[in-house]
PDB file of N, CA and C in Angstrom:
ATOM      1  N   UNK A   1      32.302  -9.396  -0.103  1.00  0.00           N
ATOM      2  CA  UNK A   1      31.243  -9.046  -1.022  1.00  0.00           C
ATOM      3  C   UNK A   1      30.049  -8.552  -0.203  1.00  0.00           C
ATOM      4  N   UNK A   2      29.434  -7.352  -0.426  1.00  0.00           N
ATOM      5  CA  UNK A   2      28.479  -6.843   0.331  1.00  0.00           C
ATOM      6  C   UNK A   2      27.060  -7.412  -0.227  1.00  0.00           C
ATOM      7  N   UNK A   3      25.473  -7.094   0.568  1.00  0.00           N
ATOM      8  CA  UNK A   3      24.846  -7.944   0.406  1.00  0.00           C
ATOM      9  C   UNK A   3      24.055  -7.836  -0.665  1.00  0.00           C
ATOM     10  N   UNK A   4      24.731  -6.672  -1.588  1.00  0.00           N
ATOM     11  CA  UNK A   4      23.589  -6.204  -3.246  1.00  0.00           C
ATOM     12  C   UNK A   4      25.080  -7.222  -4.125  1.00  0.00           C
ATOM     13  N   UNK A   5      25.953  -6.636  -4.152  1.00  0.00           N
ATOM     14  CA  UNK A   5      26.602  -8.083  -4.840  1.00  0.00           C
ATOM     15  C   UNK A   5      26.349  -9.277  -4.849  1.00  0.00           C
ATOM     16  N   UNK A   6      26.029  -9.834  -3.534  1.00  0.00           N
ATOM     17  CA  UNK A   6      25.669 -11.177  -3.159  1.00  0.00           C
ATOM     18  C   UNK A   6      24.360 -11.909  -4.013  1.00  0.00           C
ATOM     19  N   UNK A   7      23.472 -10.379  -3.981  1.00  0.00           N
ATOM     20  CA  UNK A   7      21.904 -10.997  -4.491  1.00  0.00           C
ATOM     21  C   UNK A   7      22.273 -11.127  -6.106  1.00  0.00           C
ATOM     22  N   UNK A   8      23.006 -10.383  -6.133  1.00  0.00           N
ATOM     23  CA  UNK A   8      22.915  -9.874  -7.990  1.00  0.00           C
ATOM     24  C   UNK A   8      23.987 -11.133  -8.677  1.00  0.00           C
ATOM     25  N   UNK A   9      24.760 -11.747  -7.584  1.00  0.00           N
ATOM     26  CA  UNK A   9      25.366 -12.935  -8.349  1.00  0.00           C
ATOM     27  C   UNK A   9      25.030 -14.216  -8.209  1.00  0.00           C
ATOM     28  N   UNK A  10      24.123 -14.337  -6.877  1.00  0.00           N
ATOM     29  CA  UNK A  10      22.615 -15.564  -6.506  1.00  0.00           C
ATOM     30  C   UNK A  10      21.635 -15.238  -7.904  1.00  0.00           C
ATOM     31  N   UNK A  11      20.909 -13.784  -8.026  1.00  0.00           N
ATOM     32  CA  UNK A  11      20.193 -13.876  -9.250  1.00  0.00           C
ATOM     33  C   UNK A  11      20.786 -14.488 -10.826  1.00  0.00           C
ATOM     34  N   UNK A  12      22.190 -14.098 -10.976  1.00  0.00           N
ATOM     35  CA  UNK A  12      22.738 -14.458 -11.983  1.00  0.00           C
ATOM     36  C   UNK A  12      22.627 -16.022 -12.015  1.00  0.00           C
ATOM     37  N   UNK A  13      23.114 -16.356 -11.081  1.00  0.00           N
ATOM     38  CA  UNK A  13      23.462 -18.082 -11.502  1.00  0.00           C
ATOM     39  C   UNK A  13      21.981 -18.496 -11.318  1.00  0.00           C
ATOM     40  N   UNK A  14      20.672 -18.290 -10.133  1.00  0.00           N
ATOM     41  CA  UNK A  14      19.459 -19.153 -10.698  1.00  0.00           C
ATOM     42  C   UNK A  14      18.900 -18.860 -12.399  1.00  0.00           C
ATOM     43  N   UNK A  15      19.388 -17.528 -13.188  1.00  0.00           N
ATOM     44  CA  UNK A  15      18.792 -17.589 -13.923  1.00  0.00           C
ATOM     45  C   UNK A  15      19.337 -18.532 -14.975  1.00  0.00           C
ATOM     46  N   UNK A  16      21.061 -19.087 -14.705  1.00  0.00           N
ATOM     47  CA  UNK A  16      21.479 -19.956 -15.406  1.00  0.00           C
ATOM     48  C   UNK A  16      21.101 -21.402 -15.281  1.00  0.00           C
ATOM     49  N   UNK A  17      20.020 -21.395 -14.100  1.00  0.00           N
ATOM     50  CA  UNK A  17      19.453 -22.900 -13.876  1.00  0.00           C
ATOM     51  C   UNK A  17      18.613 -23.417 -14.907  1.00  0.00           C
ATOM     52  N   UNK A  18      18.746 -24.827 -15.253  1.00  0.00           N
ATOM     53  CA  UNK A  18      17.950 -25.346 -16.135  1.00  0.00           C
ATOM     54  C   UNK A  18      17.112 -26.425 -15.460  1.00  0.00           C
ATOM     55  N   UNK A  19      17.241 -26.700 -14.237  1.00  0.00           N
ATOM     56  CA  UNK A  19      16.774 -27.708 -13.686  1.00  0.00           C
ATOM     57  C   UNK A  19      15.470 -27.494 -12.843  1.00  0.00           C
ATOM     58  N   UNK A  20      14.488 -28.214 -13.401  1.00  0.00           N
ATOM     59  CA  UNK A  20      13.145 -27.395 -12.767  1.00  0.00           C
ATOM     60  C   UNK A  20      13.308 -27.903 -10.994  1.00  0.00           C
ATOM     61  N   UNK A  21      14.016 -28.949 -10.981  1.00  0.00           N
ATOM     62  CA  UNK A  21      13.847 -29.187  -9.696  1.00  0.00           C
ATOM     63  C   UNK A  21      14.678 -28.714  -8.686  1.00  0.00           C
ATOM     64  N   UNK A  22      16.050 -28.459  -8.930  1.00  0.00           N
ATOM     65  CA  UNK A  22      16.734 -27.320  -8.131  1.00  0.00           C
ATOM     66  C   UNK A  22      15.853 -25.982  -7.798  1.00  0.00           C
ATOM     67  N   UNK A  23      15.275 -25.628  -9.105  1.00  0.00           N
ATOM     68  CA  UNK A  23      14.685 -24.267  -8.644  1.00  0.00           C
ATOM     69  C   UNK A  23      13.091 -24.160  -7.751  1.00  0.00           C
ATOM     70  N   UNK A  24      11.958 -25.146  -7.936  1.00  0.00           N
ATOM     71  CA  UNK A  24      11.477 -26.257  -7.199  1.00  0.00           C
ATOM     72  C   UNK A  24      12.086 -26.005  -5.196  1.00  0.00           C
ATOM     73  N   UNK A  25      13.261 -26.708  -5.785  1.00  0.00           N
ATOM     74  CA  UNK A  25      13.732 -26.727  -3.810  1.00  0.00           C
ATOM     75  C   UNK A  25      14.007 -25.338  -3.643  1.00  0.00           C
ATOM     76  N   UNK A  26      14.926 -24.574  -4.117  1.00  0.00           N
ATOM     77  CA  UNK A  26      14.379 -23.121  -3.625  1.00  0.00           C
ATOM     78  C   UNK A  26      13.544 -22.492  -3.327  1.00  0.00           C
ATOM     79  N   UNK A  27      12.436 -22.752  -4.156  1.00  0.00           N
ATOM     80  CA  UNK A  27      11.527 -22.057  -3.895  1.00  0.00           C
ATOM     81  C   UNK A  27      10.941 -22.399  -2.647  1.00  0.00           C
ATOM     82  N   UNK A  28      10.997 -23.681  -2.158  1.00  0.00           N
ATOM     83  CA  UNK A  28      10.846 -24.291  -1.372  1.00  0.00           C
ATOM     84  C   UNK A  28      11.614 -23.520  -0.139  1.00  0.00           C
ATOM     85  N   UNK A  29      12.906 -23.883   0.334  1.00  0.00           N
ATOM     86  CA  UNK A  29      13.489 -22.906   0.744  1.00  0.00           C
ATOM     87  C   UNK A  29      13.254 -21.625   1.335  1.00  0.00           C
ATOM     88  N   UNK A  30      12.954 -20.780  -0.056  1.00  0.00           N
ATOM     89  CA  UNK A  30      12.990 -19.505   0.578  1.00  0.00           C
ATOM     90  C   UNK A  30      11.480 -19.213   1.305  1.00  0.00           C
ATOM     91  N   UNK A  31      10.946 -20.421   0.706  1.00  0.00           N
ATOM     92  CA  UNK A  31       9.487 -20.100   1.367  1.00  0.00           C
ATOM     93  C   UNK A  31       9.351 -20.022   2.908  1.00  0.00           C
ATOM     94  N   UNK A  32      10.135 -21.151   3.270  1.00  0.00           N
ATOM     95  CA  UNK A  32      10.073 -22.158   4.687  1.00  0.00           C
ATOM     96  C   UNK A  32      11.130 -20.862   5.278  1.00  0.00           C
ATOM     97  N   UNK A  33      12.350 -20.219   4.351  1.00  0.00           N
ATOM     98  CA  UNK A  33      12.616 -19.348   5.108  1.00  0.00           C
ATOM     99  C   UNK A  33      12.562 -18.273   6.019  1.00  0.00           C
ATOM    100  N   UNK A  34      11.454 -17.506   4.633  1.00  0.00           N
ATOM    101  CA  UNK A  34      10.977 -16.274   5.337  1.00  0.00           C
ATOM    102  C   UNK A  34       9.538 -17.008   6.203  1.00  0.00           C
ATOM    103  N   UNK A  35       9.118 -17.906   6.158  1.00  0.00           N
ATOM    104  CA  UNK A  35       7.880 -18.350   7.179  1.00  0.00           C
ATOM    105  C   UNK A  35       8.807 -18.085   8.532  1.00  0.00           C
ATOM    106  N   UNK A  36       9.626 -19.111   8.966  1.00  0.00           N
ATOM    107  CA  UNK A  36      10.575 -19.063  10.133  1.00  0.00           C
ATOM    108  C   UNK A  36      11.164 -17.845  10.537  1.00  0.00           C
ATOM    109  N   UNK A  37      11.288 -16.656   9.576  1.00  0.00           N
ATOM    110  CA  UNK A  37      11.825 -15.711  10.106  1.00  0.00           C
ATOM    111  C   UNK A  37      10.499 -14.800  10.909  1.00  0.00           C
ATOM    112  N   UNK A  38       8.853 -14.609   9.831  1.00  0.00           N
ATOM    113  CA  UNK A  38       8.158 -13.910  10.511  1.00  0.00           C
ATOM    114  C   UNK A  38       8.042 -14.623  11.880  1.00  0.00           C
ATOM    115  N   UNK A  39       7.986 -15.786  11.714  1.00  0.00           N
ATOM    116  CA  UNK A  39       7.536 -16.246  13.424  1.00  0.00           C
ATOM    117  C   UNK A  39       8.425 -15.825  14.582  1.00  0.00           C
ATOM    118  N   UNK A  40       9.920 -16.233  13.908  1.00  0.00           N
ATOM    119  CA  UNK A  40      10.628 -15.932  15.107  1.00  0.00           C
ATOM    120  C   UNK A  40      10.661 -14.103  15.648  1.00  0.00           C
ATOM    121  N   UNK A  41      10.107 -13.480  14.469  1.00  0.00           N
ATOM    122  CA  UNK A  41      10.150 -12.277  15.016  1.00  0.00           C
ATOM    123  C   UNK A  41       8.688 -11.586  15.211  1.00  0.00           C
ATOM    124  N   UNK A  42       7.909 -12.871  15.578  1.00  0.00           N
ATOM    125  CA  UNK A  42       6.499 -12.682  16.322  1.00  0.00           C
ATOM    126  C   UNK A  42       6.239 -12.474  17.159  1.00  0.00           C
ATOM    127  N   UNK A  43       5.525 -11.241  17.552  1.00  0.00           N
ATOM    128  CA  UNK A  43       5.766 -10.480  19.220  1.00  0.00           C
ATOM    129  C   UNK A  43       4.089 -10.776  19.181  1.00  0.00           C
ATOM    130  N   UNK A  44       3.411 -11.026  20.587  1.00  0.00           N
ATOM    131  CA  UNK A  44       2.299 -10.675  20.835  1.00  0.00           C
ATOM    132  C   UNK A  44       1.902  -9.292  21.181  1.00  0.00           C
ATOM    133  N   UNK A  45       0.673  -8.889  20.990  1.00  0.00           N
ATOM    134  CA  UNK A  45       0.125  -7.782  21.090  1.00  0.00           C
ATOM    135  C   UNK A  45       0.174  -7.677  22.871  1.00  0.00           C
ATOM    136  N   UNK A  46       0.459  -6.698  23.761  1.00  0.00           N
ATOM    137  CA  UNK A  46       0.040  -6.737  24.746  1.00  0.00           C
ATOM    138  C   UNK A  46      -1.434  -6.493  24.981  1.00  0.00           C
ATOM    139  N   UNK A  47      -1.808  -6.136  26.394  1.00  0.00           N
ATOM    140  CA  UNK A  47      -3.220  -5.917  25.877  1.00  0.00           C
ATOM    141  C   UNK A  47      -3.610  -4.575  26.075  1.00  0.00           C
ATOM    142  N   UNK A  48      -2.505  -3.911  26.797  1.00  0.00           N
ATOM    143  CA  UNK A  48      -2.313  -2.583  26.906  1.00  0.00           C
ATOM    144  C   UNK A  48      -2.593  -2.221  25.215  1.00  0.00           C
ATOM    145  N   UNK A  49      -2.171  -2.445  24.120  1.00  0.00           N
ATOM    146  CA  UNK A  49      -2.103  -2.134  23.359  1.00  0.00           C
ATOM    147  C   UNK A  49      -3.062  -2.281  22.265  1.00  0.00           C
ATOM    148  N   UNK A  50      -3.211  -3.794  22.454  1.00  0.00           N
ATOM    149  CA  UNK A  50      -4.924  -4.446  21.943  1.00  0.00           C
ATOM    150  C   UNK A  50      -5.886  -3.367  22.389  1.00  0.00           C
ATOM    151  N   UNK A  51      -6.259  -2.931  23.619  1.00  0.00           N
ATOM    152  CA  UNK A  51      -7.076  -2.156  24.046  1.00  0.00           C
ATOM    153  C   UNK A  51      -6.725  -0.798  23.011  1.00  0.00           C
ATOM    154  N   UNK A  52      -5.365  -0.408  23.333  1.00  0.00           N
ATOM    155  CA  UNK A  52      -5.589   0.911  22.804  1.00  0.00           C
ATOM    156  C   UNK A  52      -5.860   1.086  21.194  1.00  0.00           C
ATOM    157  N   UNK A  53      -5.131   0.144  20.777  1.00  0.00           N
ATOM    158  CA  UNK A  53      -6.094   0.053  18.889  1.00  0.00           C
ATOM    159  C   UNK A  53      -7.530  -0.211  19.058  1.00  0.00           C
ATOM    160  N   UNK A  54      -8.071  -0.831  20.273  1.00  0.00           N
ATOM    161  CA  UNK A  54      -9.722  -0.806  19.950  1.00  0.00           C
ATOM    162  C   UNK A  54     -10.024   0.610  20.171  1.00  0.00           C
ATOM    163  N   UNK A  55      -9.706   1.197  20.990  1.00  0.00           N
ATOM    164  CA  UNK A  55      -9.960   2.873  21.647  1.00  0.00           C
ATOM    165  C   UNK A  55      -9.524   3.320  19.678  1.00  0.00           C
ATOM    166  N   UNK A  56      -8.253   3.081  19.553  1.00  0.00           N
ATOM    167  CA  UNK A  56      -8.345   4.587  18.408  1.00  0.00           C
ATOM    168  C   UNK A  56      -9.119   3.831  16.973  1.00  0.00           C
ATOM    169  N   UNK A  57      -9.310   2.785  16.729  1.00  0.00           N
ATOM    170  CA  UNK A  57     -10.420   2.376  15.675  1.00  0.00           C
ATOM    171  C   UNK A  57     -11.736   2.936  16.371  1.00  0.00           C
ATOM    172  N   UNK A  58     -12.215   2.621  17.080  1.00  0.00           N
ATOM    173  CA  UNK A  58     -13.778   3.173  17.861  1.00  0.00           C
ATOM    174  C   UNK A  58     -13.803   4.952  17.295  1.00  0.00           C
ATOM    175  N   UNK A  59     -12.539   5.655  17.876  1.00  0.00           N
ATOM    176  CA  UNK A  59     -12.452   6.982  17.738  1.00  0.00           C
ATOM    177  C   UNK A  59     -12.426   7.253  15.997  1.00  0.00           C
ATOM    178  N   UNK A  60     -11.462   6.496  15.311  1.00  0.00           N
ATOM    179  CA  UNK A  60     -11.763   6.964  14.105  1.00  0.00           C
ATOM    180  C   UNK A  60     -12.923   6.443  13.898  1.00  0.00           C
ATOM    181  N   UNK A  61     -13.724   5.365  13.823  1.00  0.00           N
ATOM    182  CA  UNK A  61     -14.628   4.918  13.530  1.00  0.00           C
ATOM    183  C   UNK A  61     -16.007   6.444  13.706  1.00  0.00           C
ATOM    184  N   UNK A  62     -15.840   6.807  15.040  1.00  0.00           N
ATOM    185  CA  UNK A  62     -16.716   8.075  15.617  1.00  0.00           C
ATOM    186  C   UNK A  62     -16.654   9.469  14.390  1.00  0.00           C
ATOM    187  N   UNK A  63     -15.502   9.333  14.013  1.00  0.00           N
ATOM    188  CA  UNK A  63     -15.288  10.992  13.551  1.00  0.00           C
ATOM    189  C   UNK A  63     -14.889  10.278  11.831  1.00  0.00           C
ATOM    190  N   UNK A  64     -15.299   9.309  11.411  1.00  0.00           N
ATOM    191  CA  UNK A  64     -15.604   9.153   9.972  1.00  0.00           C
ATOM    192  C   UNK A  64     -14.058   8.477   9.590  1.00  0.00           C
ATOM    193  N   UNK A  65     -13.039   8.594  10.116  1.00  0.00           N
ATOM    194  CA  UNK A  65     -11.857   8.059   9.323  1.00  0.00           C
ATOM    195  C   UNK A  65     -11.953   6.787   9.366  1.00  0.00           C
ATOM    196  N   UNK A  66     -12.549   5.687   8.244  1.00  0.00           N
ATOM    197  CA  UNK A  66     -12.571   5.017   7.818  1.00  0.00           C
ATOM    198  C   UNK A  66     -13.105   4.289   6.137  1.00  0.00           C
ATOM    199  N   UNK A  67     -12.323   3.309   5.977  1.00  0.00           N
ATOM    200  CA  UNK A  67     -13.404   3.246   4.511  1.00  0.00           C
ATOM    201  C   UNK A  67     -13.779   1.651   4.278  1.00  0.00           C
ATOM    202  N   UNK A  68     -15.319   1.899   3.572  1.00  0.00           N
ATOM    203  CA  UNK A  68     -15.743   0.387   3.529  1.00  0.00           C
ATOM    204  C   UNK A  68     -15.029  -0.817   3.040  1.00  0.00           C
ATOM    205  N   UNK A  69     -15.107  -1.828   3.100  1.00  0.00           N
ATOM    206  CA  UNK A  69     -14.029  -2.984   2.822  1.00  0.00           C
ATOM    207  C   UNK A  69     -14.722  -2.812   1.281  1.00  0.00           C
ATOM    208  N   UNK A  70     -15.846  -2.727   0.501  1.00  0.00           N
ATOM    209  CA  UNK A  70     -15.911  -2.526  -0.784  1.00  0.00           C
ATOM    210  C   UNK A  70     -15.294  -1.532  -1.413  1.00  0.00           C
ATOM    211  N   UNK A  71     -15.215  -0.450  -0.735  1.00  0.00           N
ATOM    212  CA  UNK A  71     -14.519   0.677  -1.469  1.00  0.00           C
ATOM    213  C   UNK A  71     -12.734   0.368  -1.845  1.00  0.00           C
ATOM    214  N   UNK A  72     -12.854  -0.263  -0.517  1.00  0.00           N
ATOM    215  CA  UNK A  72     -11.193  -0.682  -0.105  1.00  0.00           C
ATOM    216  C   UNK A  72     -10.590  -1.847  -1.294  1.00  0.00           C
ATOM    217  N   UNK A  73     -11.625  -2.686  -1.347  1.00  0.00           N
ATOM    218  CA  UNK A  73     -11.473  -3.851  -2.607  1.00  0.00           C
ATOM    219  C   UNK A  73     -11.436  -3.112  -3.842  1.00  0.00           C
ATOM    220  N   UNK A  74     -12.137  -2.249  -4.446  1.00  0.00           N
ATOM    221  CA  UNK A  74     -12.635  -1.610  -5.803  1.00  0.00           C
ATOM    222  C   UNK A  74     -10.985  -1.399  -5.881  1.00  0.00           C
ATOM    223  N   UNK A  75     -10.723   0.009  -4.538  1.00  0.00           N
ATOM    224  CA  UNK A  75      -9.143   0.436  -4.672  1.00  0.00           C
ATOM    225  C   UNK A  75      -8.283  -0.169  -5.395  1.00  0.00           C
ATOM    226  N   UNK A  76      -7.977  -1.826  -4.414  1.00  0.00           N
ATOM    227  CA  UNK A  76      -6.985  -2.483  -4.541  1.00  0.00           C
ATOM    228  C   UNK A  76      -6.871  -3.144  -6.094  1.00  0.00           C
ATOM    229  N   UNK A  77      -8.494  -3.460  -7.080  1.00  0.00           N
ATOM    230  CA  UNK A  77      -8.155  -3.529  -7.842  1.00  0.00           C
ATOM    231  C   UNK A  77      -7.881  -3.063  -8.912  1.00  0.00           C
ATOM    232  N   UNK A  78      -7.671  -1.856  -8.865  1.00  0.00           N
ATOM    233  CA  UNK A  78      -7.073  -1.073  -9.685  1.00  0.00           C
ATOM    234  C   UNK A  78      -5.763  -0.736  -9.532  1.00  0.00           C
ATOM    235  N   UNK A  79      -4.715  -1.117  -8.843  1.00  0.00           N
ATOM    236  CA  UNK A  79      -3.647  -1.031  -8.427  1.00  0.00           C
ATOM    237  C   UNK A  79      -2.890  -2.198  -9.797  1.00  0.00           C
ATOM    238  N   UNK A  80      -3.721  -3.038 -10.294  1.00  0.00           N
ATOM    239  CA  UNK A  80      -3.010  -3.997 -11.313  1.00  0.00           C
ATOM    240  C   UNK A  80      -2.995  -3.875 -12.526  1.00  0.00           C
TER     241      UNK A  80
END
């Protein structure tokens, strides 16, 4: 069974759950899951690189490509 079958017959049976607390530990679960996965695939920034995002924010910053965190908020709430 490939892995869109897999989800689509996991979705089928939680929606046949009646038990708040089975679904409760899943949620649980998948939470703790994907936490453990971003970490393990947590790379540090070098600083080669740290440096060079300060260099090209400074540069856009210089020549206008940027936008205020209010403008940026207004954006986002209109997205809902």
């Amino acid at each position: 069974m490939d892995l869109e079958a897999r989800k689509i017959s996991f979705v089928q049976e939680f929606l046949r759950l009646q038990n708040e607390e089975i679904i409760s530990g899943l949620e649980e679960l998948l939470r703790k899951r994907k936490a453990e996965l971003i970490e393990n695939n947590f790379k540090p920034m070098t600083m080669e690189k740290y440096n060079a995002e300060i260099d090209q924010a400074m540069e856009d910053s210089k020549n206008g490509r940027m936008i205020k965190a209010t403008d940026l908020k207004a954006k986002i709430q209109k997205w809902s």
